[in-house]
Protein backbone atom coordinates (compact mmCIF):
# COMPACT_ATOMS: atom_id res chain seq x y z
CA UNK A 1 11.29 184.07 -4.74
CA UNK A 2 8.19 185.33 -3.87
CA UNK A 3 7.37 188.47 -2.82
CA UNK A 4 5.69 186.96 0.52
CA UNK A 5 8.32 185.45 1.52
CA UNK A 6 10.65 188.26 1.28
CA UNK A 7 8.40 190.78 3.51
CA UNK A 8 8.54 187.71 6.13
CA UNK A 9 12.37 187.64 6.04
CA UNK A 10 12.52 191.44 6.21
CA UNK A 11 10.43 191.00 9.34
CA UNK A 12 12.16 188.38 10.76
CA UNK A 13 15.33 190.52 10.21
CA UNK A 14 13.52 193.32 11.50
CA UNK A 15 12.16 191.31 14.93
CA UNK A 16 15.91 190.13 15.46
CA UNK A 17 16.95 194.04 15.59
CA UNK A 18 14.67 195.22 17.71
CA UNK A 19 15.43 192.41 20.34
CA UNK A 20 19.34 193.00 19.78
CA UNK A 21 19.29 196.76 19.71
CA UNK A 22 20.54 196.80 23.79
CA UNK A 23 17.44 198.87 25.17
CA UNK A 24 16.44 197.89 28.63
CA UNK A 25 12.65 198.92 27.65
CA UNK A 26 11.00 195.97 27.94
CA UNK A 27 7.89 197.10 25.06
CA UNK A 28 11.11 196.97 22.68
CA UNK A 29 11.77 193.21 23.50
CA UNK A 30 8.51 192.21 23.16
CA UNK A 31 8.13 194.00 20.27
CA UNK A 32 10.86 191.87 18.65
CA UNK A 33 9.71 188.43 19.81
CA UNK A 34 6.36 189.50 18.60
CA UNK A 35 7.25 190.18 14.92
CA UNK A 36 9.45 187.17 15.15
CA UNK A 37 7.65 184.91 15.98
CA UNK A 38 4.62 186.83 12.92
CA UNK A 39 7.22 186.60 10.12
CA UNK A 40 7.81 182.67 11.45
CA UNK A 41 4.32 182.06 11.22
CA UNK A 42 3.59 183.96 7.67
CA UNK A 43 6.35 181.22 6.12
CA UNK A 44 5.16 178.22 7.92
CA UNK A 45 1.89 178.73 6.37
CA UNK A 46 2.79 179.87 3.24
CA UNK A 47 5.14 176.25 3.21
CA UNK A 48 2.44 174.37 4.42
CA UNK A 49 0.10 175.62 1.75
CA UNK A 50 2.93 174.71 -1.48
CA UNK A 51 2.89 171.54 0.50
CA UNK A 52 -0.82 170.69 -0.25
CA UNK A 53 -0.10 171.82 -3.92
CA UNK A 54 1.49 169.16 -4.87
């Protein structure tokens, strides 16, 4: 596994917390869907690119 992809998960993982943790503060939600939807994009690029590899 490559390190990229595991600093996307770990973001991914880290987006889904923030959005779960049960605050009402509304910079804390969008703060989640944010790094979501970063760590989303990060591995649909990487994929794309090993895609063109071959």
């Amino acid at each position: 596994m490559d390190k990229q992809y595991a600093v996307a998960v770990i973001l991914i993982i880290l987006g889904f917390g923030l959005n779960q943790s049960g605050s009402s503060n509304p910079f804390h939600s969008g703060l989640g869907i944010g790094i979501i939807a970063m760590g989303t994009f990060w591995v649909l690029i990487r994929l794309i690119k090993e895609l063109k590899k071959k």
